[in-house]
C-alpha atoms as a PDB file:
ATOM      1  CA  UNK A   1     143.251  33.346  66.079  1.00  0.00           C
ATOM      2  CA  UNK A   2     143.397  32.944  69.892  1.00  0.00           C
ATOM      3  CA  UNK A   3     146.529  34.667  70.208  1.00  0.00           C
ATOM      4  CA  UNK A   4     144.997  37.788  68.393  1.00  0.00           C
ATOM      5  CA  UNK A   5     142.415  37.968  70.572  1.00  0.00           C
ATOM      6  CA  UNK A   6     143.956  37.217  73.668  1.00  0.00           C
ATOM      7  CA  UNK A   7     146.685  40.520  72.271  1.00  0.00           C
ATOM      8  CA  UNK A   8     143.307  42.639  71.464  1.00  0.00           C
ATOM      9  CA  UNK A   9     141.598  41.992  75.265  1.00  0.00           C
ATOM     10  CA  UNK A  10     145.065  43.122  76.635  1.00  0.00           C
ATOM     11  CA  UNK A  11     145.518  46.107  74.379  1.00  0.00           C
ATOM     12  CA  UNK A  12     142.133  47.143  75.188  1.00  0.00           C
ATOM     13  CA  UNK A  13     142.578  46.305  79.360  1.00  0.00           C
ATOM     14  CA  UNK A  14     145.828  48.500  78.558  1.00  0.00           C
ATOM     15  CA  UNK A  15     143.370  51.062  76.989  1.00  0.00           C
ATOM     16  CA  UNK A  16     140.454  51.147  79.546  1.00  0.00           C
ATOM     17  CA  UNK A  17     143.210  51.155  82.272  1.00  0.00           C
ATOM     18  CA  UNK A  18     145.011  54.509  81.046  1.00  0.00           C
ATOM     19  CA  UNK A  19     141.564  55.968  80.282  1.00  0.00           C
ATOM     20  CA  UNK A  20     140.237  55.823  83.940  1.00  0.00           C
ATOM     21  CA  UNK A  21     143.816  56.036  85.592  1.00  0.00           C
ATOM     22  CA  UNK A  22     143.970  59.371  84.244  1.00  0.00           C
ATOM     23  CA  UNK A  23     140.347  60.595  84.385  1.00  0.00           C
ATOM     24  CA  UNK A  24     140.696  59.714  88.624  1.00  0.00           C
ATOM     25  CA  UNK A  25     144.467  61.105  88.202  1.00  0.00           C
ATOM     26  CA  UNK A  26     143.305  64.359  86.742  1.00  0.00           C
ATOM     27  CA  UNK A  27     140.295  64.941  89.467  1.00  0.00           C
ATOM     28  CA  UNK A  28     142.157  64.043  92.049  1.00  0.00           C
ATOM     29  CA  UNK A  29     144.718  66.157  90.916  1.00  0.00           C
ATOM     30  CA  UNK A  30     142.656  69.148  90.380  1.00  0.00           C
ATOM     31  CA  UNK A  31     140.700  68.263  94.147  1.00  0.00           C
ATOM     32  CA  UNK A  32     144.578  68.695  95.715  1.00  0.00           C
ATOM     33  CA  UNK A  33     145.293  71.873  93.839  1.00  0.00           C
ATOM     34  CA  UNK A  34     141.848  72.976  95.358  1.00  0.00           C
ATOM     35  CA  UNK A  35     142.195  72.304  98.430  1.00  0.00           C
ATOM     36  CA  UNK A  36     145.826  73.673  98.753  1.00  0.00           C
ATOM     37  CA  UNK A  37     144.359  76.704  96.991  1.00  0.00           C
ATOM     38  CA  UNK A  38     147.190  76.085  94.797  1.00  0.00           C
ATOM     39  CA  UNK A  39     146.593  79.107  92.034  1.00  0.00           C
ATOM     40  CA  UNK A  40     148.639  78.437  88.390  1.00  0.00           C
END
């Protein structure tokens, strides 16, 4: 039972992690292309 949960909290960390990494990632990102007037 503790092993489960101990796998779910990690999954989720793993989750919450790649969720913000890539929100900041993605602004970030988009702030650069700004700035270097980088046009697609």
């Amino acid at each position: 039972m503790a092993r489960d949960s101990c796998l779910a909290r990690v999954t989720a960390g793993v989750a919450v992690g790649g969720a913000v990494g890539g929100a900041v990632g993605a602004v970030y990102g988009t702030y650069e292309a700004i700035r270097f007037k980088v046009h697609v």
